[in-house]
C-alpha atoms as a PDB file:
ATOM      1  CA  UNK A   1      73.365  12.157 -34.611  1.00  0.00           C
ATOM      2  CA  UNK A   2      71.477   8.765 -34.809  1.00  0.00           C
ATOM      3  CA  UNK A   3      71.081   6.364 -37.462  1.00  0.00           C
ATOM      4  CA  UNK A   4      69.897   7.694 -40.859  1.00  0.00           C
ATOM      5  CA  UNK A   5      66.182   5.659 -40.216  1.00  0.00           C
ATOM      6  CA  UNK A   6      66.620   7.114 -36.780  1.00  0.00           C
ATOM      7  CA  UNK A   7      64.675  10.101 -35.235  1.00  0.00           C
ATOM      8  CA  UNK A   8      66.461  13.734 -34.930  1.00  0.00           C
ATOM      9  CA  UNK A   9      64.953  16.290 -32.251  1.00  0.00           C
ATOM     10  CA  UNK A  10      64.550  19.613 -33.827  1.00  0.00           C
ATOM     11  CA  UNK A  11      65.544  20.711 -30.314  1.00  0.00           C
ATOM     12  CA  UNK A  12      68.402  18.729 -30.142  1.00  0.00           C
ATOM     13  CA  UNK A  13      72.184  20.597 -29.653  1.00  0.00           C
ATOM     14  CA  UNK A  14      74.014  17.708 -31.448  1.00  0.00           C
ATOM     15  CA  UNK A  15      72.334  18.010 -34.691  1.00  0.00           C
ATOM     16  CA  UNK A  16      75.769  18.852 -36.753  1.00  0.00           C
ATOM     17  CA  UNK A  17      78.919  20.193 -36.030  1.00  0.00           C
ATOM     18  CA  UNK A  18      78.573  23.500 -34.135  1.00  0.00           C
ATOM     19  CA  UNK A  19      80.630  25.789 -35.780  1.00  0.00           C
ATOM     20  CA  UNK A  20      81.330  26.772 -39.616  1.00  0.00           C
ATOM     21  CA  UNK A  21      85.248  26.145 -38.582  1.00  0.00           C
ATOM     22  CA  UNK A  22      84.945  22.609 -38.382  1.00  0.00           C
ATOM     23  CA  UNK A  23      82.755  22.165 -41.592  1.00  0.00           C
ATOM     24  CA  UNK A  24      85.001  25.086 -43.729  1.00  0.00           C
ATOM     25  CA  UNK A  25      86.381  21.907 -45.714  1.00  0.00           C
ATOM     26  CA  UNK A  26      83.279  20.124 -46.584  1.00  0.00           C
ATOM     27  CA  UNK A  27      83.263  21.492 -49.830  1.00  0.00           C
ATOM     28  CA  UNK A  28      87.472  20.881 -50.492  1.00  0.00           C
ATOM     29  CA  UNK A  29      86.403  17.269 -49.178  1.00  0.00           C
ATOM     30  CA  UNK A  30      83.441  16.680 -51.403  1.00  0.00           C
ATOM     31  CA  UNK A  31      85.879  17.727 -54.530  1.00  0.00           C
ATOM     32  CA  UNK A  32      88.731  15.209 -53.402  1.00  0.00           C
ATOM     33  CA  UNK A  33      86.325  12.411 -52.650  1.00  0.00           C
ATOM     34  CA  UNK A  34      83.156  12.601 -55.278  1.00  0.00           C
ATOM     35  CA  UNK A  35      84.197  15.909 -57.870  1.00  0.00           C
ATOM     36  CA  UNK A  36      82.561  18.978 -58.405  1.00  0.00           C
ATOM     37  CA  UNK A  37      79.496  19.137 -57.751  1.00  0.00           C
ATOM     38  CA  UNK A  38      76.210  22.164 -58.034  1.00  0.00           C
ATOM     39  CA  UNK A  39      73.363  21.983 -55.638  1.00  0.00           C
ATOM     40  CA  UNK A  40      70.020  23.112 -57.070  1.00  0.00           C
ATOM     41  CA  UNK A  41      67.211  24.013 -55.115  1.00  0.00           C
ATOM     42  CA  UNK A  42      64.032  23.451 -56.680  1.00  0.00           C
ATOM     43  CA  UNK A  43      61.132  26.476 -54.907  1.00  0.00           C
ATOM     44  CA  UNK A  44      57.743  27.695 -55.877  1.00  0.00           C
ATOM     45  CA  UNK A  45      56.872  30.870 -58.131  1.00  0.00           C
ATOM     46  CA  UNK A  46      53.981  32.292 -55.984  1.00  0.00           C
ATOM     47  CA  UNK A  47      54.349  35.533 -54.065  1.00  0.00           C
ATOM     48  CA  UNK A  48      52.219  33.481 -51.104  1.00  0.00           C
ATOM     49  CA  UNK A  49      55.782  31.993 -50.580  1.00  0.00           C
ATOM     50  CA  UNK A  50      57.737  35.326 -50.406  1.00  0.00           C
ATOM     51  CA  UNK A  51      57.683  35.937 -46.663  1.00  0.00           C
ATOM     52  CA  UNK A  52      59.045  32.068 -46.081  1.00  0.00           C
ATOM     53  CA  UNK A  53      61.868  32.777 -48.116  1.00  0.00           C
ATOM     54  CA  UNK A  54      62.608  29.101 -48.722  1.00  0.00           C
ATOM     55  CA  UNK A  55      66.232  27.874 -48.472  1.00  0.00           C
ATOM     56  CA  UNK A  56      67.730  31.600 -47.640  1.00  0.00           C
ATOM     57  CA  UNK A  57      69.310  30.131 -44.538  1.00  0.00           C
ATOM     58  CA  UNK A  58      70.238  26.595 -46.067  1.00  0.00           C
ATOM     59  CA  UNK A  59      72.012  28.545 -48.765  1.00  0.00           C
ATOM     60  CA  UNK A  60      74.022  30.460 -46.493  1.00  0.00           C
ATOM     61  CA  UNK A  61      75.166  27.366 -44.568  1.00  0.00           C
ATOM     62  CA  UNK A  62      76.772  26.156 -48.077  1.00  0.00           C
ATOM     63  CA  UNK A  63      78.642  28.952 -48.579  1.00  0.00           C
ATOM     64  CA  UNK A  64      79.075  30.455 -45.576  1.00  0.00           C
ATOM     65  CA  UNK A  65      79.678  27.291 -43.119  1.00  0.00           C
ATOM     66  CA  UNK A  66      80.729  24.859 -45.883  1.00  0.00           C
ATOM     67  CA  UNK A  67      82.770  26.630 -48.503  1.00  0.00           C
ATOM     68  CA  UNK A  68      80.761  25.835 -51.465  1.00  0.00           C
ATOM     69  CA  UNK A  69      81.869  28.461 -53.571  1.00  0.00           C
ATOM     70  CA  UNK A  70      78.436  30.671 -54.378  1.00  0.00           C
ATOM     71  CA  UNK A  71      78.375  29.508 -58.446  1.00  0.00           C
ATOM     72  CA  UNK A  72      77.766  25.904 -57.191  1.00  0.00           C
ATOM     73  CA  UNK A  73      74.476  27.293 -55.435  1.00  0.00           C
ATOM     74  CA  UNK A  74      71.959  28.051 -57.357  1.00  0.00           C
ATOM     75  CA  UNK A  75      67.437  28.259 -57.402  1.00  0.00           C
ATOM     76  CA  UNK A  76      65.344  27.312 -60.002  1.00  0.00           C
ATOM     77  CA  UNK A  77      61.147  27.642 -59.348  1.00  0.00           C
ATOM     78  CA  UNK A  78      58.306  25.483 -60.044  1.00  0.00           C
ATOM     79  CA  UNK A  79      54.319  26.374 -60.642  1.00  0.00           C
ATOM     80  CA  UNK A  80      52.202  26.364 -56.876  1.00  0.00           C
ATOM     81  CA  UNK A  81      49.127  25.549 -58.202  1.00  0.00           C
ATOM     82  CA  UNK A  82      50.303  23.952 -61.952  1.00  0.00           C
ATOM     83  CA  UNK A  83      49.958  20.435 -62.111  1.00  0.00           C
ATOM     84  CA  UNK A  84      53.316  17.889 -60.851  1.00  0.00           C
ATOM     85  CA  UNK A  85      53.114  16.885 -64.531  1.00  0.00           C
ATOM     86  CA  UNK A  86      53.309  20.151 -66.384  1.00  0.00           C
ATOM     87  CA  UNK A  87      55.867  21.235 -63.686  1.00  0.00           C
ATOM     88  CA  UNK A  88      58.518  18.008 -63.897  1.00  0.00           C
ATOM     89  CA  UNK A  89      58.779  18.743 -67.755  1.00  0.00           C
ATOM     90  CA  UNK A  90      59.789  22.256 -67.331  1.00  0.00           C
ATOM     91  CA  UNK A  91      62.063  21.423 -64.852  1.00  0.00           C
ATOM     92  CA  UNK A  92      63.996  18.924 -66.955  1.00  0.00           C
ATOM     93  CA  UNK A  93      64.326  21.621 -69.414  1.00  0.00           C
ATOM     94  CA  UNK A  94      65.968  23.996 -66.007  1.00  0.00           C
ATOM     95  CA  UNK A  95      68.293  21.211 -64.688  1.00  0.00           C
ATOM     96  CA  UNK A  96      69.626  20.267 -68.383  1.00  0.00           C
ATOM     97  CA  UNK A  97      70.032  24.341 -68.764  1.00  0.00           C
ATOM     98  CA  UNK A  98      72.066  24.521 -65.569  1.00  0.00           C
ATOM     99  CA  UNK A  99      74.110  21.417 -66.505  1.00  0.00           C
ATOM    100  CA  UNK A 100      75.219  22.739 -69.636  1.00  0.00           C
ATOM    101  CA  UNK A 101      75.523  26.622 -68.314  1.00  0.00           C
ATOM    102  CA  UNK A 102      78.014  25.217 -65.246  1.00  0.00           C
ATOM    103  CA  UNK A 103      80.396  22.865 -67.516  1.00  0.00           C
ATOM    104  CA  UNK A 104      78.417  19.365 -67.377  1.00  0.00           C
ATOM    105  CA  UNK A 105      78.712  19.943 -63.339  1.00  0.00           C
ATOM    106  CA  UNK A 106      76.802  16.970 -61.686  1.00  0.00           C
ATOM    107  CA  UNK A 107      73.626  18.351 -59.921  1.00  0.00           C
ATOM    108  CA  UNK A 108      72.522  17.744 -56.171  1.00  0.00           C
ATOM    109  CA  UNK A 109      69.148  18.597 -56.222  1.00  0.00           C
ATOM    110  CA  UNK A 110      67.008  19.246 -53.050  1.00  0.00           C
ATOM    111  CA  UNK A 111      63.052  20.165 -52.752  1.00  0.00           C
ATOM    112  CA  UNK A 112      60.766  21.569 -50.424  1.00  0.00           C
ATOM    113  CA  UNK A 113      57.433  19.797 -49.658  1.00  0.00           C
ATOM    114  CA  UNK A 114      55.444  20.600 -52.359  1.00  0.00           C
ATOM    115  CA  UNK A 115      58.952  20.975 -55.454  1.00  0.00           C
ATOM    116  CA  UNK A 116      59.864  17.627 -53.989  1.00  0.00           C
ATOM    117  CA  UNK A 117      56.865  15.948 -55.755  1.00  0.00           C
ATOM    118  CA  UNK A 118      57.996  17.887 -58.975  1.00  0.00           C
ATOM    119  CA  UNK A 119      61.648  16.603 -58.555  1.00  0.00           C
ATOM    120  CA  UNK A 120      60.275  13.297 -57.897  1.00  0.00           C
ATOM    121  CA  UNK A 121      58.396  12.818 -61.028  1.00  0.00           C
ATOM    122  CA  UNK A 122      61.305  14.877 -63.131  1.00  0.00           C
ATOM    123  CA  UNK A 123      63.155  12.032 -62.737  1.00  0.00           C
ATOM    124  CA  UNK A 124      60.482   9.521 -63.432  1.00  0.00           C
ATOM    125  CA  UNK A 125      58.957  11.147 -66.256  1.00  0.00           C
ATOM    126  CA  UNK A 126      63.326  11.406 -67.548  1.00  0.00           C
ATOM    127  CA  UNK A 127      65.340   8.941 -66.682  1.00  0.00           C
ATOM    128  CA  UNK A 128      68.174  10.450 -68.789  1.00  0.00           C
ATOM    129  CA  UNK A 129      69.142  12.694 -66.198  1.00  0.00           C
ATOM    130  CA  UNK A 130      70.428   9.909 -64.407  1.00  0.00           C
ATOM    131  CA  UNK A 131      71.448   7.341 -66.803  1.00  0.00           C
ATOM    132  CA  UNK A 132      73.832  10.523 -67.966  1.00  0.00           C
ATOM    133  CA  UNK A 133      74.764  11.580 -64.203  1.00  0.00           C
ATOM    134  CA  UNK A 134      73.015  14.605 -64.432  1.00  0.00           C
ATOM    135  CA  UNK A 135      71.613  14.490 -61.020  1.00  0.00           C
ATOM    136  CA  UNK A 136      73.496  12.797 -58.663  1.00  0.00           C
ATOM    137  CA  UNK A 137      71.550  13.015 -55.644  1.00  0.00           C
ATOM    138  CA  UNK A 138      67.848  14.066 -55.129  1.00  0.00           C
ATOM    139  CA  UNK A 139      67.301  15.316 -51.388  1.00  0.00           C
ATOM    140  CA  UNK A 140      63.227  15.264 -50.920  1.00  0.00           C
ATOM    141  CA  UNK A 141      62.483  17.529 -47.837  1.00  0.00           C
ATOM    142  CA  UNK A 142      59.402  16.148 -46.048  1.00  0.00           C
ATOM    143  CA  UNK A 143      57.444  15.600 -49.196  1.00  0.00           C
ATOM    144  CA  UNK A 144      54.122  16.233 -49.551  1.00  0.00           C
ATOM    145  CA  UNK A 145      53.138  13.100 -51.725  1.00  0.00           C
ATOM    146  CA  UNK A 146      49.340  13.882 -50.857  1.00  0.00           C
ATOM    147  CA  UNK A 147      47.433  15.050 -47.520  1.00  0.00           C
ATOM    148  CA  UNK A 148      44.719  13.632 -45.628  1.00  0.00           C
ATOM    149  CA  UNK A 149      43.647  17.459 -45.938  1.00  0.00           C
ATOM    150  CA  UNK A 150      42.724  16.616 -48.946  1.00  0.00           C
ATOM    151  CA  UNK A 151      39.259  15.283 -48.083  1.00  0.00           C
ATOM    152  CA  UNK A 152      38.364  18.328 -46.181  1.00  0.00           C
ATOM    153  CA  UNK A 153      34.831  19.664 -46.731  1.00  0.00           C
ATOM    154  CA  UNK A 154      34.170  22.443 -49.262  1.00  0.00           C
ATOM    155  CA  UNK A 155      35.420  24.722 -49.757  1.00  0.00           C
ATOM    156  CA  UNK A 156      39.121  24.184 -48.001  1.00  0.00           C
ATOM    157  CA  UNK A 157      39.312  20.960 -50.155  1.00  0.00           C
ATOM    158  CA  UNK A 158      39.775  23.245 -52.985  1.00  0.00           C
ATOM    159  CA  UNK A 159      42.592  25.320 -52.032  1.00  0.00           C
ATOM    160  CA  UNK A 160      45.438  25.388 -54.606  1.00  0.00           C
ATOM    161  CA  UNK A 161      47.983  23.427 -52.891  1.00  0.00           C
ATOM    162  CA  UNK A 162      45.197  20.835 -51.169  1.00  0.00           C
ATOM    163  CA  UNK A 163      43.730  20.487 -54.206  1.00  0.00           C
ATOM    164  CA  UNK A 164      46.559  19.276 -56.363  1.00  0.00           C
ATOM    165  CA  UNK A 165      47.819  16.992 -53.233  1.00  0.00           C
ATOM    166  CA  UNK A 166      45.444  14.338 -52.235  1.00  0.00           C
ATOM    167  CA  UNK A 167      46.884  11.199 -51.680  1.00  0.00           C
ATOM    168  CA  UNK A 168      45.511   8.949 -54.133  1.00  0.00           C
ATOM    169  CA  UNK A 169      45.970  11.777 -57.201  1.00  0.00           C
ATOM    170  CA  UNK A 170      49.742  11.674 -56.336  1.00  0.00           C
ATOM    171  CA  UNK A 171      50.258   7.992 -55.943  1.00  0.00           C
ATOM    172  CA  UNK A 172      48.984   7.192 -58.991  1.00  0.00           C
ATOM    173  CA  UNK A 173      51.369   9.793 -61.061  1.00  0.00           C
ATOM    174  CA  UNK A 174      54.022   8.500 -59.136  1.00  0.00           C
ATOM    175  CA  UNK A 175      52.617   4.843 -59.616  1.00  0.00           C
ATOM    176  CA  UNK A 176      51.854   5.690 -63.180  1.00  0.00           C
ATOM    177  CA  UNK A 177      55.743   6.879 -63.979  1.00  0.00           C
ATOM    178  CA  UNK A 178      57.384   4.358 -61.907  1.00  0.00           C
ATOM    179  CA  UNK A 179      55.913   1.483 -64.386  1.00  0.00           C
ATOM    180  CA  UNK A 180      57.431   3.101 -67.313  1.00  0.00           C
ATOM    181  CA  UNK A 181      60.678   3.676 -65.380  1.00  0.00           C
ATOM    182  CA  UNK A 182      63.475   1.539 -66.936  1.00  0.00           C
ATOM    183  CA  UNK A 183      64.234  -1.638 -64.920  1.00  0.00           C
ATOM    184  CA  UNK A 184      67.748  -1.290 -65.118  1.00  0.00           C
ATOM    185  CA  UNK A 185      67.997   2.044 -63.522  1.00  0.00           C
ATOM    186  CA  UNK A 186      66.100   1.079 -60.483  1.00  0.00           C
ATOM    187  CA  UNK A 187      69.076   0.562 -58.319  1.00  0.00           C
ATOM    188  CA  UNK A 188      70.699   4.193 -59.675  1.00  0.00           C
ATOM    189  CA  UNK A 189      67.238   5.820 -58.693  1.00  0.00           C
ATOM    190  CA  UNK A 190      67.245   4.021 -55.317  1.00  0.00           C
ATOM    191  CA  UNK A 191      70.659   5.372 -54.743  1.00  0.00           C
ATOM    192  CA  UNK A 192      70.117   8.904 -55.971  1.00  0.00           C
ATOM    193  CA  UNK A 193      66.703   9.584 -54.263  1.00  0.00           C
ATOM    194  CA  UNK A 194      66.794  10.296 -50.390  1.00  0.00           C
ATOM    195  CA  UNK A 195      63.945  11.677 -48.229  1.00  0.00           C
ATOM    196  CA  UNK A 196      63.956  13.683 -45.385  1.00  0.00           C
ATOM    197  CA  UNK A 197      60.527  13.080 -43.294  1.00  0.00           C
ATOM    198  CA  UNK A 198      59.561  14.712 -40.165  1.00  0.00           C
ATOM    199  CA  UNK A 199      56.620  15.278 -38.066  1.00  0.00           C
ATOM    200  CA  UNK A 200      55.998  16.868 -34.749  1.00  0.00           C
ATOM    201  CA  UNK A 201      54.363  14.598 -31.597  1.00  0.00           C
ATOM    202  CA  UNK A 202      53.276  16.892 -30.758  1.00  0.00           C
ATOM    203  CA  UNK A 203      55.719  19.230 -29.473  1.00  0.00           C
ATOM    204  CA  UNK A 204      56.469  22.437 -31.351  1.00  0.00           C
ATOM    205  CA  UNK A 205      54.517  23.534 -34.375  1.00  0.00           C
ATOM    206  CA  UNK A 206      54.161  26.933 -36.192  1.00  0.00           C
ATOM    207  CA  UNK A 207      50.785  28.442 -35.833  1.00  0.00           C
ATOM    208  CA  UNK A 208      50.127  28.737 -39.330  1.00  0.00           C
ATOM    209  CA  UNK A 209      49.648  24.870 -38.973  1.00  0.00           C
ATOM    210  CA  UNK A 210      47.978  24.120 -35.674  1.00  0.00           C
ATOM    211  CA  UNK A 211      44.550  23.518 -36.448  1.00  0.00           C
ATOM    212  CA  UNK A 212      45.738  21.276 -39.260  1.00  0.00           C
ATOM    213  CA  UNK A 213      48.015  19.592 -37.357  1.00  0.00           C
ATOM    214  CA  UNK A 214      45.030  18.474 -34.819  1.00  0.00           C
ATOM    215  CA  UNK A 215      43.048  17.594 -37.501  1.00  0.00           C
ATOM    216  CA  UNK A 216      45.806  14.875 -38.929  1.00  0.00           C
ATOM    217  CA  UNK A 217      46.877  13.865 -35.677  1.00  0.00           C
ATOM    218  CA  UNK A 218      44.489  11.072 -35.415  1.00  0.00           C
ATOM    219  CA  UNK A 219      45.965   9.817 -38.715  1.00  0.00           C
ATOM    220  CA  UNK A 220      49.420   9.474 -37.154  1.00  0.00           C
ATOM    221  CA  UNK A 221      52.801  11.934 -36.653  1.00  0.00           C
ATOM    222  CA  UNK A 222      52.569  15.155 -38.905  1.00  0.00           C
ATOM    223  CA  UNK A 223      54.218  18.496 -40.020  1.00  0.00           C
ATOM    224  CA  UNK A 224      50.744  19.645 -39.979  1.00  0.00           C
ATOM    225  CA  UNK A 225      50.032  19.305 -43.700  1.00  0.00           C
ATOM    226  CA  UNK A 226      50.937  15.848 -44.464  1.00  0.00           C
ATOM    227  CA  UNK A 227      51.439  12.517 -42.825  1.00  0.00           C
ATOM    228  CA  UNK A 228      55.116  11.696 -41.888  1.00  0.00           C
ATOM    229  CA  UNK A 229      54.173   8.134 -42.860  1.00  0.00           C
ATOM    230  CA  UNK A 230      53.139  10.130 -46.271  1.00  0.00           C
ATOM    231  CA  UNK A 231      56.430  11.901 -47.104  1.00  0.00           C
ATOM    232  CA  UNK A 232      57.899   9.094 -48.894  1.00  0.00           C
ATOM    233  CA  UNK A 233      57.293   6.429 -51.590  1.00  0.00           C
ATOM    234  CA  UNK A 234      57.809   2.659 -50.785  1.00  0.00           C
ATOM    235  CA  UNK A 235      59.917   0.971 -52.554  1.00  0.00           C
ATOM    236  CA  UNK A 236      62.286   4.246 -53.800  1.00  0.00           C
ATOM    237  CA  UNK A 237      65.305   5.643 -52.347  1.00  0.00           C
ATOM    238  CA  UNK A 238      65.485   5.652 -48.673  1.00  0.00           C
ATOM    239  CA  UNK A 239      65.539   8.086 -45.666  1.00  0.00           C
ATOM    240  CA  UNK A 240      68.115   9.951 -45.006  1.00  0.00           C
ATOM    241  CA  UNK A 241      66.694  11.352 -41.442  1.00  0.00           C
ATOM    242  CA  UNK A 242      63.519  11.597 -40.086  1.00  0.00           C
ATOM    243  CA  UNK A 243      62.820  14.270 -37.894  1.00  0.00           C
ATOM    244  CA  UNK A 244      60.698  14.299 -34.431  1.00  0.00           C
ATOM    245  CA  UNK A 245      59.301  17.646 -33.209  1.00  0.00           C
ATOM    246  CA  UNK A 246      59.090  19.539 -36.593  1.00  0.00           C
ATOM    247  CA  UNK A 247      56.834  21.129 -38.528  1.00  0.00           C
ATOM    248  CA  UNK A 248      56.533  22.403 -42.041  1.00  0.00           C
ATOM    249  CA  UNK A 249      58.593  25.036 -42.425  1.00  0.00           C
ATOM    250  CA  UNK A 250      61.352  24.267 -39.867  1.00  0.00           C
ATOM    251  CA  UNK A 251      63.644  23.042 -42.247  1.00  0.00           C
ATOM    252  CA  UNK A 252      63.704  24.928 -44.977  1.00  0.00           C
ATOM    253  CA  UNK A 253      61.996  28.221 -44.698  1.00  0.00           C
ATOM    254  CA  UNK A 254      63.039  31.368 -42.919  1.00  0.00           C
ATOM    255  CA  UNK A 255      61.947  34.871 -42.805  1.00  0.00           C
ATOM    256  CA  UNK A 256      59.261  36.339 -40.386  1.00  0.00           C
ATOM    257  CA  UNK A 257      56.833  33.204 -41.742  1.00  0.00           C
ATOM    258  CA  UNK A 258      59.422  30.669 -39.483  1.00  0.00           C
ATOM    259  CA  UNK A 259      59.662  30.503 -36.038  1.00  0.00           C
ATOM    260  CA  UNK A 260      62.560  28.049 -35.579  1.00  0.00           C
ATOM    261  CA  UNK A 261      66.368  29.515 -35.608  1.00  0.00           C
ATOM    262  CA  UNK A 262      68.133  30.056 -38.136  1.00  0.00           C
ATOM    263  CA  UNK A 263      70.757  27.897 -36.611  1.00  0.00           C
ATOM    264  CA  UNK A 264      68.454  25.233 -36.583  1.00  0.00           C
ATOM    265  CA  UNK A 265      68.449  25.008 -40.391  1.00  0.00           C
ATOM    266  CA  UNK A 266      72.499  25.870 -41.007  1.00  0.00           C
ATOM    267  CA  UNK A 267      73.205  22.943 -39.149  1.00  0.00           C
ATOM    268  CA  UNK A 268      70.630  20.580 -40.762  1.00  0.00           C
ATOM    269  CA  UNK A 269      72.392  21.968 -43.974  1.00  0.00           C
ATOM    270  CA  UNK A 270      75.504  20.759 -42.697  1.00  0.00           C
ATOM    271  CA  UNK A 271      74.018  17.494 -41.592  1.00  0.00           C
ATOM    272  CA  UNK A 272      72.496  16.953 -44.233  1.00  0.00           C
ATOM    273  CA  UNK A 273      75.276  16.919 -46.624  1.00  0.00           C
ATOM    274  CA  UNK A 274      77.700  14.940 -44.199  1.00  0.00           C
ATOM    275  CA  UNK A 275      75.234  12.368 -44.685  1.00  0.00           C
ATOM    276  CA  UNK A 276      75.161  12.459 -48.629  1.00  0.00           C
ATOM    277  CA  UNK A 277      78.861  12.342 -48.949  1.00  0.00           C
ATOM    278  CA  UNK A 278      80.358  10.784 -45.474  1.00  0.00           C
END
């Protein structure tokens, strides 16, 4: 693996330990060194979504490859087309549900490209759920934090999940909460929030998102809906990988909507959380 502002090749065999053996402890280690901890993924409510089935194989990596006993893992689902506003206050109300329900058990949470904006301004919009260690560590998974797609002509500019994601509507919520954030929990949110960007240059891509993909690739390396350039806020958190050759879904979803391995995204999984916790 290369540095953590380093690029990772989708393609590449060395992406995490190879076999669920060698990672069987990572959940045994993670107790010893940090506590218990509960990782949350945050998904969308929209049957669109269904055939993706978002973090299926990710989950199974925890449990099955890691050890994380299956009441640590856990879903909770955000609006697709309901405003990043409306959808960070009802997902405070989830996470604070889930920390009581599981014994005050830290959360790590981790979103998708679109729940990533949600879990973004959760925090923003409550900075109690870190002050109180609530969440421990965000993982944002190539967020979306607007598209260049955006400012397509009518009528694909007013697709749901366009619509709601052009870039200067989501810098200034994020621009807008950050100002109220409290000073003195800058440096907690800095350490809590890590982002996961990726594009593909221009190597594989799903064909769901190859005309998009052409269409941004003037603008820079993409996933073929938003800008890797895009998939983070300056100034907040940092990156915990960026990714080279990968598209929107690699990642995260699975199902007959993917067409990267399965194996691809266990050991990401596994990655991913030897990273968090080294």
């Amino acid at each position: 693996m290369v540095g953590p502002t380093g690029t990772v090749s989708a393609n590449n065999s060395q992406l995490a330990i190879s076999d669920g053996r060698s990672v069987q402890t990572a959940w045994q280690k993670l107790i010893a060194n940090q506590g218990d901890r509960q990782v949350v993924f945050v998904g969308l409510n929209n049957s669109y979504f269904r055939p993706v089935q978002f973090f299926s194989d990710n989950k199974k990596a925890l449990v099955q490859d890691m050890g994380f006993p299956a009441n640590r893992v856990a879903e909770v689902d955000t609006g697709f087309t309901t405003p990043f506003a409306t959808n960070a206050d009802s997902l405070y109300k989830e996470l604070l549900q889930l920390y009581q329900a599981k014994g005050k058990v830290p959360i790590v949470a981790i979103g998708n490209p679109t729940t990533s904006v949600d879990l973004l301004l959760t925090v923003l919009k409550h900075p109690d759920l870190l002050e109180k260690g609530i969440i421990d560590k965000m993982v944002l998974v190539q967020p979306a934090f607007g598209t260049p797609l955006a400012n397509l002509p009518w009528p694909l500019n007013h697709l749901p999940v366009v619509q709601k994601n052009s870039v200067p509507a989501v810098r200034a919520q994020i621009d807008e909460a950050l100002a109220k954030f409290p000073q003195a929990l800058r440096s907690k949110l800095d350490d809590t929030v890590n982002y996961v960007r990726a594009g593909t240059t221009p190597g594989h891509i799903n064909p769901l998102f190859f005309i998009p993909a052409l269409l941004l690739k003037a603008k820079g390396p993409n996933d073929g809906i938003s800008l890797e350039n895009d998939q983070r806020i300056p100034g907040v958190g940092r990156d915990l990988e960026v990714w080279d050759n990968t598209d929107h879904w690699d990642l995260l979803g699975a199902g007959p909507a993917a067409d990267s391995p399965a194996a691809l995204r266990r050991k990401f999984t596994q990655s991913l959380f030897q990273r968090l916790y080294p």
